[in-house]
Protein backbone atom coordinates (compact mmCIF):
# COMPACT_ATOMS: atom_id res chain seq x y z
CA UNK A 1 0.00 0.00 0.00
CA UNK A 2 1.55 3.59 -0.82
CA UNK A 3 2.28 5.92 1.52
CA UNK A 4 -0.93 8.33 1.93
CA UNK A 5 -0.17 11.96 1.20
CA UNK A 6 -0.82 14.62 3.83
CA UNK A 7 -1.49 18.59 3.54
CA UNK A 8 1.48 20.10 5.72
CA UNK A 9 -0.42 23.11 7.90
CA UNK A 10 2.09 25.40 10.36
CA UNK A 11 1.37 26.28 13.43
CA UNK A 12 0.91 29.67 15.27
CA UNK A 13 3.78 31.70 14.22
CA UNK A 14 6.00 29.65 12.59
CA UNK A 15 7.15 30.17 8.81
CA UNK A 16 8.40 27.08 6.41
CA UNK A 17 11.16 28.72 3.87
CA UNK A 18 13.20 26.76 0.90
CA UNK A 19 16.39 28.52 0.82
CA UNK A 20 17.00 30.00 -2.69
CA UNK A 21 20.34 28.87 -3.84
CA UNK A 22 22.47 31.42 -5.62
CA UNK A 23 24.90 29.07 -7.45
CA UNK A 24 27.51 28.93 -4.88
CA UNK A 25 30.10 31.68 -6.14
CA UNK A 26 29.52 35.41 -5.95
CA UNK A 27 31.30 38.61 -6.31
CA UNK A 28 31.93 41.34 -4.34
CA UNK A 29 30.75 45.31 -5.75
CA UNK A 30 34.42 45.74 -7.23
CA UNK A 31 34.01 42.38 -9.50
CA UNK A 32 36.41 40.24 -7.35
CA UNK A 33 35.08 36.48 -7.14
CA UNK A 34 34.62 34.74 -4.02
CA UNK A 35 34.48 30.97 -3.82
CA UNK A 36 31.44 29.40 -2.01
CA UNK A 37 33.81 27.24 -0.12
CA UNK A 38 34.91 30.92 1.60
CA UNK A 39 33.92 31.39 4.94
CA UNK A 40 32.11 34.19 5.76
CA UNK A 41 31.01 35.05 9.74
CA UNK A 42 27.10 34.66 10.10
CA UNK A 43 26.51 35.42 6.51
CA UNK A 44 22.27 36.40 5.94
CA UNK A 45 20.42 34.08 3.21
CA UNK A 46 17.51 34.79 1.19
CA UNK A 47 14.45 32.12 1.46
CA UNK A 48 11.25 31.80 -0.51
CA UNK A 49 8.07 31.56 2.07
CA UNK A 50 6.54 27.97 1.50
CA UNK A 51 3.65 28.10 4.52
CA UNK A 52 2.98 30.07 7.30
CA UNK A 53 1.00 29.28 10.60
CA UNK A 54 -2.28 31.22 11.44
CA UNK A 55 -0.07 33.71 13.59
CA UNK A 56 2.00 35.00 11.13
CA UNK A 57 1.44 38.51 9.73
CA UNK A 58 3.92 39.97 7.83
CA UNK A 59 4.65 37.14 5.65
CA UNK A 60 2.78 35.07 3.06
CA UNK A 61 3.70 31.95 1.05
CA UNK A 62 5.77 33.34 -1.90
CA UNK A 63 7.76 36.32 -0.52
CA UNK A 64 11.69 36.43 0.17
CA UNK A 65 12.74 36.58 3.45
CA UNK A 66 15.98 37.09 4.77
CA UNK A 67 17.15 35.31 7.70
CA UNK A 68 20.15 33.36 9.44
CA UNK A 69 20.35 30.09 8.64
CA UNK A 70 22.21 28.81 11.67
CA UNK A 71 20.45 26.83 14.63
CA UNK A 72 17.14 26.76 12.69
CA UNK A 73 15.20 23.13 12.41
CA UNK A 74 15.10 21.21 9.00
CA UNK A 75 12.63 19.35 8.06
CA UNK A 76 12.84 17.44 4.46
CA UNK A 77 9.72 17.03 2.32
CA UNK A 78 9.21 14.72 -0.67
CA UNK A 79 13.17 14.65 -1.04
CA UNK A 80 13.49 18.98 -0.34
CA UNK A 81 14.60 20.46 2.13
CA UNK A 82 12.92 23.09 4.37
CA UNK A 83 13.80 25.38 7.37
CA UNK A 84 11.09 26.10 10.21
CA UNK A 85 11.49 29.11 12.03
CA UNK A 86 9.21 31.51 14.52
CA UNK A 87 8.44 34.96 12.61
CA UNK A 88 10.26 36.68 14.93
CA UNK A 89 13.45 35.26 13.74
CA UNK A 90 12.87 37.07 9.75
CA UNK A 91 14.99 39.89 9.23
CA UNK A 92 13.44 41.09 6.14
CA UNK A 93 10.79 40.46 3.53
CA UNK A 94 10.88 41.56 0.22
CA UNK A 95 7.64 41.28 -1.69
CA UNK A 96 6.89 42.08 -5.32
CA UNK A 97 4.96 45.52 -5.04
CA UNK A 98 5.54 47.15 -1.84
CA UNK A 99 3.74 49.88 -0.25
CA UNK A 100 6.23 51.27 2.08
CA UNK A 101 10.02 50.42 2.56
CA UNK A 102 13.36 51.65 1.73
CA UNK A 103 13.38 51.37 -1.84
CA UNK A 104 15.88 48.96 -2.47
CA UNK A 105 15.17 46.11 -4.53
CA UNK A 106 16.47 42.57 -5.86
């Protein structure tokens, strides 16, 4: 018998992310390339929103979040993984059409 499949729903204020992967290399603003094995001290990483619990209320499923990716719980789902994380812990959300903010974009 196969494995019945179940709707995921978070709780109270806690936000399910992918982490967007950005190819490993990057460059710095001067053009100088920087490995992805180089270590960088509690580097930010931008997510995509997957789900969000019924507490949540400045994120929705489909905006990118910033956040820190250390200590955070993973959770793998039909072979992907996922991060969990309270609200609280976002450090930014960037959404297609904002109303307010500081005008910087991706």
């Amino acid at each position: 018998m196969p494995d019945p499949k179940f709707e995921i729903q978070m709780l109270h204020d806690r936000v399910m992310i992918k982490i967007v992967e950005d190819g490993g290399e990057r460059r710095s603003s001067s053009g100088i390339v920087i490995p992805a094995t180089a270590q960088v001290a509690k580097r930010l990483v931008w997510g995509e929103v997957c789900g969000t619990g019924q507490h949540v209320r400045s994120v929705k499923p489909g905006d990118r979040v910033l956040f820190a990716p250390d200590d955070q719980y993973e959770v793998e789902v039909q072979g992907a993984t996922y991060l969990v994380m309270r609200e609280r812990d976002l450090h930014a959300v960037a959404t297609a059409g904002p109303d307010h903010g500081t005008g910087l974009y991706l």
